[in-house]
Protein backbone atom coordinates (compact mmCIF):
# COMPACT_ATOMS: atom_id res chain seq x y z
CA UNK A 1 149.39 122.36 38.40
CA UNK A 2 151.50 122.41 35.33
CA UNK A 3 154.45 120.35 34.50
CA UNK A 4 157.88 122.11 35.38
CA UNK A 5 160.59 122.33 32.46
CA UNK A 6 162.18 119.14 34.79
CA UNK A 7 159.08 117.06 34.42
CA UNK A 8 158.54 117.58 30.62
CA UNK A 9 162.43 116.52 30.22
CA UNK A 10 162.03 113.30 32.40
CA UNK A 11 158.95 112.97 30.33
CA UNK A 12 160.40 113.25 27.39
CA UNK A 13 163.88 111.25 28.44
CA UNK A 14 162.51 108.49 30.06
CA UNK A 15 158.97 108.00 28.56
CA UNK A 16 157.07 108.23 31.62
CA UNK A 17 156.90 111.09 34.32
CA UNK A 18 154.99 111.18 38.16
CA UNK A 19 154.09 114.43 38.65
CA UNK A 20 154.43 116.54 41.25
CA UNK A 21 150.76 115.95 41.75
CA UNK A 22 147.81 114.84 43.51
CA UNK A 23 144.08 114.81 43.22
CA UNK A 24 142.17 116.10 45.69
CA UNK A 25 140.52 113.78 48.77
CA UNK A 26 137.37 114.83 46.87
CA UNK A 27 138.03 113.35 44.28
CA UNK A 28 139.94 110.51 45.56
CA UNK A 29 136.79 109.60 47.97
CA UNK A 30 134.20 110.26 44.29
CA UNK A 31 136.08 108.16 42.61
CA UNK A 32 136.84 105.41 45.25
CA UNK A 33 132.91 105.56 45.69
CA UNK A 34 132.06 105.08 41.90
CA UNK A 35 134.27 101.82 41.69
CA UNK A 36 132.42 100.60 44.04
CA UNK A 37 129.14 100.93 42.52
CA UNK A 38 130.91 99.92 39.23
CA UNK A 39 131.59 96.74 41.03
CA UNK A 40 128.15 96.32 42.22
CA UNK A 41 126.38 96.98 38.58
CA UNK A 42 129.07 94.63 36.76
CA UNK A 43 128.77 91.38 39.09
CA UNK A 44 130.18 89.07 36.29
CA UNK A 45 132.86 91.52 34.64
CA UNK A 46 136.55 90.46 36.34
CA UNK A 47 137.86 93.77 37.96
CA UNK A 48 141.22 92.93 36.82
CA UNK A 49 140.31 95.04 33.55
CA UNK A 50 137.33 96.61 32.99
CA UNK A 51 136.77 99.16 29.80
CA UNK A 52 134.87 101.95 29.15
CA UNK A 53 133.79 102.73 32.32
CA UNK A 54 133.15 106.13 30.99
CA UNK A 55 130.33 104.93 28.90
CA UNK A 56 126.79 104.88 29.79
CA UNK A 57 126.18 102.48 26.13
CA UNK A 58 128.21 99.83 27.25
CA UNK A 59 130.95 98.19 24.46
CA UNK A 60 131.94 94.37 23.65
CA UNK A 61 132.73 93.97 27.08
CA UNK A 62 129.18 94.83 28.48
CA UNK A 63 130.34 97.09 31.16
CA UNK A 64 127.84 99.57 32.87
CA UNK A 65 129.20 102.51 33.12
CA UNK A 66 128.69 106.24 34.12
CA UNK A 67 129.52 109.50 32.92
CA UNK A 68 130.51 110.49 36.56
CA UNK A 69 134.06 108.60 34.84
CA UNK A 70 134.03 111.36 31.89
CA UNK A 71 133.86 113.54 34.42
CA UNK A 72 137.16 112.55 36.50
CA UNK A 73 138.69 111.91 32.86
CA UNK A 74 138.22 115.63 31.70
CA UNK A 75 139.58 117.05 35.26
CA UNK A 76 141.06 120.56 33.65
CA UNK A 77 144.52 119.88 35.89
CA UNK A 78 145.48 117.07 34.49
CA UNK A 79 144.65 117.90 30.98
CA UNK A 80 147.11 121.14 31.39
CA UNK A 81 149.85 118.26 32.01
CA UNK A 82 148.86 116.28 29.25
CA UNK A 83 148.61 118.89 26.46
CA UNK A 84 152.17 120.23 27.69
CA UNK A 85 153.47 116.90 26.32
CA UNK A 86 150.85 115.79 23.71
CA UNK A 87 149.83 119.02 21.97
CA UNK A 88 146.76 121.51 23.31
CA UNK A 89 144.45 119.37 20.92
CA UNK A 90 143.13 116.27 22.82
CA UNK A 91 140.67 113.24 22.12
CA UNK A 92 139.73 110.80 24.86
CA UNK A 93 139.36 107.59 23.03
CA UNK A 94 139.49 105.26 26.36
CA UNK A 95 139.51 104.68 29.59
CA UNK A 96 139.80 101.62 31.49
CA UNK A 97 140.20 100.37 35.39
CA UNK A 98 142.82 97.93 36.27
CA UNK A 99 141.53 96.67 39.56
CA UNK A 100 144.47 94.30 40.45
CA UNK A 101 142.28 92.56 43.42
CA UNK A 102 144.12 91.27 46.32
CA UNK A 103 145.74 87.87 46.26
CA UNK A 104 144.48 86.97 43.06
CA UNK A 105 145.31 90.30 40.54
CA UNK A 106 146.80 89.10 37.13
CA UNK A 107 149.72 90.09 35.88
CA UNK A 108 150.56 92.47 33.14
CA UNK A 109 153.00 91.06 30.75
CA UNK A 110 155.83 93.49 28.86
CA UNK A 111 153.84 94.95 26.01
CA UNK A 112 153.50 98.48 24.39
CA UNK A 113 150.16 99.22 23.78
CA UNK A 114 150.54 100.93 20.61
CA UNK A 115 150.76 97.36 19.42
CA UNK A 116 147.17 97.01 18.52
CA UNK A 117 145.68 100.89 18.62
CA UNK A 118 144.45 102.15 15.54
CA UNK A 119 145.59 105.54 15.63
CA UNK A 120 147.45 107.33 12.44
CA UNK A 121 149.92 108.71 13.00
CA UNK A 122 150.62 106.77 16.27
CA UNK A 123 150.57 109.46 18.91
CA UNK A 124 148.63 108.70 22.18
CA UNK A 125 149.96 109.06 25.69
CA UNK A 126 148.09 107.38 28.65
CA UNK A 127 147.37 108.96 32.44
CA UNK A 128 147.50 106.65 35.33
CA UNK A 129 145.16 107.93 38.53
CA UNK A 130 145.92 105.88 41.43
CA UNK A 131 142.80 104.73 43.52
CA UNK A 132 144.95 102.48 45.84
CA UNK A 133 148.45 103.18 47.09
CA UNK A 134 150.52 101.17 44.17
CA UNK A 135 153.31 99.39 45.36
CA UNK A 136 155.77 96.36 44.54
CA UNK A 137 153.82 94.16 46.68
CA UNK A 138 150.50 94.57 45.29
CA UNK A 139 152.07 94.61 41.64
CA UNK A 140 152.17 98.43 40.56
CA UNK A 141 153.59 98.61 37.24
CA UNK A 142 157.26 98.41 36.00
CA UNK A 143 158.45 100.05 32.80
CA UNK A 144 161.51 100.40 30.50
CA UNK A 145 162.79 103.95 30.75
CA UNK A 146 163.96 105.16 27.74
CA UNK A 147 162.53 102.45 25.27
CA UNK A 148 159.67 104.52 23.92
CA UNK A 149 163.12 106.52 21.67
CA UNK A 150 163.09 104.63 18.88
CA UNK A 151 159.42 105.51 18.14
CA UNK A 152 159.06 101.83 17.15
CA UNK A 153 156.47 98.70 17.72
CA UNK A 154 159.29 95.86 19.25
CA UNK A 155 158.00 92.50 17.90
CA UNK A 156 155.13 91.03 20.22
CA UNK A 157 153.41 87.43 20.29
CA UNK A 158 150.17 86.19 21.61
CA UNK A 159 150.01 84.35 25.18
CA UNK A 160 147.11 82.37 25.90
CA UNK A 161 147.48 82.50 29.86
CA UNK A 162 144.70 83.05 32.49
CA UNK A 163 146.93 84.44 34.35
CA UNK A 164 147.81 87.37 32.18
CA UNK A 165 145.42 90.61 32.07
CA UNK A 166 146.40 90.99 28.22
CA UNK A 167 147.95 88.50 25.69
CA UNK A 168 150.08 90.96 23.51
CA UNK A 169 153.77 90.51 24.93
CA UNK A 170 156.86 91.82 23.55
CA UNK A 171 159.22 88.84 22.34
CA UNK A 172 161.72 88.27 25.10
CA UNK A 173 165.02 89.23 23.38
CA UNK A 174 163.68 92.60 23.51
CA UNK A 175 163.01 92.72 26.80
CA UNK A 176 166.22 93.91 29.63
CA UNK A 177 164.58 93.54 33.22
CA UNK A 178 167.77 94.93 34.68
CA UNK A 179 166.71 98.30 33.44
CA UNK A 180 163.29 97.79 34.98
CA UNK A 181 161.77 100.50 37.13
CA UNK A 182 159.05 100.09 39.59
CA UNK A 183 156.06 103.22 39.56
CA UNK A 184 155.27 103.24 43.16
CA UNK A 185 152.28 105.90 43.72
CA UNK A 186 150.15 106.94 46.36
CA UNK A 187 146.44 107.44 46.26
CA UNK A 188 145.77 110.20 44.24
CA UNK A 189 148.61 110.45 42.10
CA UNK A 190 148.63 110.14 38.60
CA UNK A 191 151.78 109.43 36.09
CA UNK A 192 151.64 110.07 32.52
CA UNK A 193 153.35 107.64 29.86
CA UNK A 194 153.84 107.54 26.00
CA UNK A 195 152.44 105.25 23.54
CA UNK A 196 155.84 103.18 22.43
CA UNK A 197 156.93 102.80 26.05
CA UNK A 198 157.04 98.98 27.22
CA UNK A 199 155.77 98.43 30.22
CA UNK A 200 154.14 95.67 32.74
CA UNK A 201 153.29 94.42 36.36
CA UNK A 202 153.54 91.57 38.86
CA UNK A 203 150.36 89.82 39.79
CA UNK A 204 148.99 90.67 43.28
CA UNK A 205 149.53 88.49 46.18
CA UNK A 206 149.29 91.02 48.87
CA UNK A 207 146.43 91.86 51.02
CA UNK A 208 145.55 95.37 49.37
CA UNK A 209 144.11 95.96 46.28
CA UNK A 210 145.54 97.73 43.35
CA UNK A 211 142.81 100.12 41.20
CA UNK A 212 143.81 102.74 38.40
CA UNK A 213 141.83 104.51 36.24
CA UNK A 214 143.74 104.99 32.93
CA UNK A 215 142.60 107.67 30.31
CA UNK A 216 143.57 107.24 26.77
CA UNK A 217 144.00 110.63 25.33
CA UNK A 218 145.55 111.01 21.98
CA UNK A 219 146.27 114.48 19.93
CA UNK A 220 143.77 115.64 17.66
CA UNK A 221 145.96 115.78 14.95
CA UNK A 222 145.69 112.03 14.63
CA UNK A 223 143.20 109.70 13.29
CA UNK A 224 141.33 107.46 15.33
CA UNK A 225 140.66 104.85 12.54
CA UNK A 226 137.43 103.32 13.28
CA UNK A 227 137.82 100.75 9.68
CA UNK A 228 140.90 99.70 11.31
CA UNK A 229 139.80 99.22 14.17
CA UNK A 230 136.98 96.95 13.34
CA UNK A 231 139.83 94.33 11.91
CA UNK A 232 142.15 94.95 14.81
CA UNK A 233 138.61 93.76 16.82
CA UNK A 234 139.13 89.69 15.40
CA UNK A 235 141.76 89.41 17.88
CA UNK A 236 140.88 91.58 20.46
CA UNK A 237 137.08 91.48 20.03
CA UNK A 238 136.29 92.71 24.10
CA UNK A 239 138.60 95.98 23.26
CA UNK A 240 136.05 96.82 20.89
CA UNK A 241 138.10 99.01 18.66
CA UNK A 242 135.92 99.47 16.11
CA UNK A 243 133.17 101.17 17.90
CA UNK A 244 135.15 103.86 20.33
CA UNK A 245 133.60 106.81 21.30
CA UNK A 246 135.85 110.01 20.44
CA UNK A 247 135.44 113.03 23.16
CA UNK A 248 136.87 116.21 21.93
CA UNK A 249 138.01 117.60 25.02
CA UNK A 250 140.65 120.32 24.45
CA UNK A 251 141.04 122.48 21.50
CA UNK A 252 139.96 121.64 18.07
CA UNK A 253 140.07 118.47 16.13
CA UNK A 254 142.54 119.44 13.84
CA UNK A 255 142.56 115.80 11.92
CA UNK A 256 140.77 117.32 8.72
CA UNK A 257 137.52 116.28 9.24
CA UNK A 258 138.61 112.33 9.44
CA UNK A 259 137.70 111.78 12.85
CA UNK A 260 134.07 110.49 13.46
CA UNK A 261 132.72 112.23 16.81
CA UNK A 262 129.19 110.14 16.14
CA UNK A 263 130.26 106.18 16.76
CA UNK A 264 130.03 104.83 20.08
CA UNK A 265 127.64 107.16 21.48
C-alpha cells in the first residue's frame, strides 16, 4: 500500500507520518509469537530495549535472535513506503524492540537519534510496527513535529538515570513540550520518522504492555561508517556500532563501494 501524495507531504512537513496502514493478523500473531520466544531465550536481557533481534550472531548486548525478525523487517509493503521517502536504495542497519513492560517500562527521554549514528551523509529514517496498541497510558511515544527542518543535531547531554531507556537527551532549552504530539497506534500499524526528528515517551504505569519493533533503514547512498562507529562504541558500548550488520535490501548500494556488506555476519 503506497504512500498517497498527502502522506509523503505530512511526512515531509512534520517529520513523521502513520500510514494509512496495517499489517496483516498474520503477521501481527508471527510476530507477537516470536517476542515471546525472544523473551524466553533472553531471560536476563531487560525488554525495555533489546537490539538486534534480527541477528542470529548476537552483538554487545548478547541478544539471541532470529532471522524470522529479517523477515518481518524486509516485508515488501512497507519498504514501498519507505523508499517513497528515503530513496529506492535501502540498507537495514538495525532493528531493535522497545518492550515498554507494564507498570515498570522506562521512559524515553527527548533525543534525536542521529546523535550518535555513524552514517555519512546523515540520512536514515526509522519504521515503528506496533505489537501492542500504543497509547498515552502505556507511554507511546511523543515527538516534535516539524523539528527534523533544520537538518541539524540540537545539543544533547548524558543522563545517568535507571529510569531512562537511553542517556542521550537533548538540552532542555531546546526542547517546547507545548508542541508535543502523542503517536497513538493500534496493533499492527506502523509510522515512519526521520533521522533529525526529536522525539520521546512516558514510562509505563498502566496494566498493558507497550512492544515495537523498529527497523533502521538508511539510503544506500550513504555510508555506514563502521571506523566510526567503533569510537562512537566507548560511550555506547551495548549499541555496538562498530560491528553492524548491513542488509542490502532494495536496489543497489550506490555508496561507491564504501559500504562493508561482510561485518556483523
Amino acid at each position: 500500500m503506497p504512500l498517497s501524495e498527502a502522506e509523503i507531504d505530512v511526512y515531509h512537513e512534520d517529520g513523521l507520518v502513520i500510514p494509512d496502514y496495517r499489517v496483516s493478523d498474520d503477521m501481527l500473531a508471527r510476530m507477537r509469537g516470536a517476542y515471546d520466544r525472544l523473551l524466553a531465550d533472553n531471560p536476563d536481557i531487560t525488554s525495555d530495549i533489546m537490539l538486534g533481534p534480527h541477528l542470529e550472531r548476537s552483538g554487545a548486548q548478547g541478544v539471541q535472535g532470529s532471522r524470522e525478525w529479517l523477515e518481518f523487517a524486509t516485508e515488501p509493503d512497507i519498504l514501498g513506503m519507505v523508499s517513497q521517502v528515503a530513496g529506492e536504495d535501502l540498507v537495514l542497519w538495525g532493528t531493535t524492540i522497545f518492550g515498554k513492560p507494564a507498570g515498570c517500562g522506562k521512559a524515553t527521554p527527548w533525543h534525536q537519534d542521529g546523535d550518535y549514528y555513524p552514517i555519512e551523509p546523515l540520512e536514515t529514517c526509522t519504521v515503528w510496527m506496533a505489537l501492542d496498541d500504543a497509547t498515552p497510558e502505556n507511554g507511546c511515544m511523543r515527538y516534535l513535529p516539524g523539528s527534523h527542518k533544520e537538518r541539524r543535531l540540537f545539543p544533547h547531554h548524558w543522563e545517568e538515570d535507571d529510569g531512562l531507556s537511553i542517556n542521550q537527551v537533548i538540552d532542555e532549552e531546546f526542547v517546547d513540550e507545548s508542541q508535543a504530539r502523542d503517536i497513538v497506534l493500534k496493533a499492527g500499524q506502523i509510522s515512519i520518522h526521520d533521522v533529525y526528528l526529536a522525539h520521546a515517551s512516558r514510562p509505563n504505569r498502566s496494566d498493558n504492555r507497550r512492544a515495537g519493533f523498529v527497523l533502521r533503514i538508511m539510503p544506500a547512498t550513504s555510508y555506514y561508517n563502521h571506523g566510526r562507529g567503533q569510537e562512537i562504541g566507548t560511550q555506547h558500548a551495548h549499541q555496538d556500532y562498530g560491528n553492524r550488520a548491513l542488509y542490502l535490501i532494495r536496489g543497489e548500494d550506490r555508496s561507491g563501494g564504501r559500504n562493508d556488506f561482510t561485518t556483523g555476519h
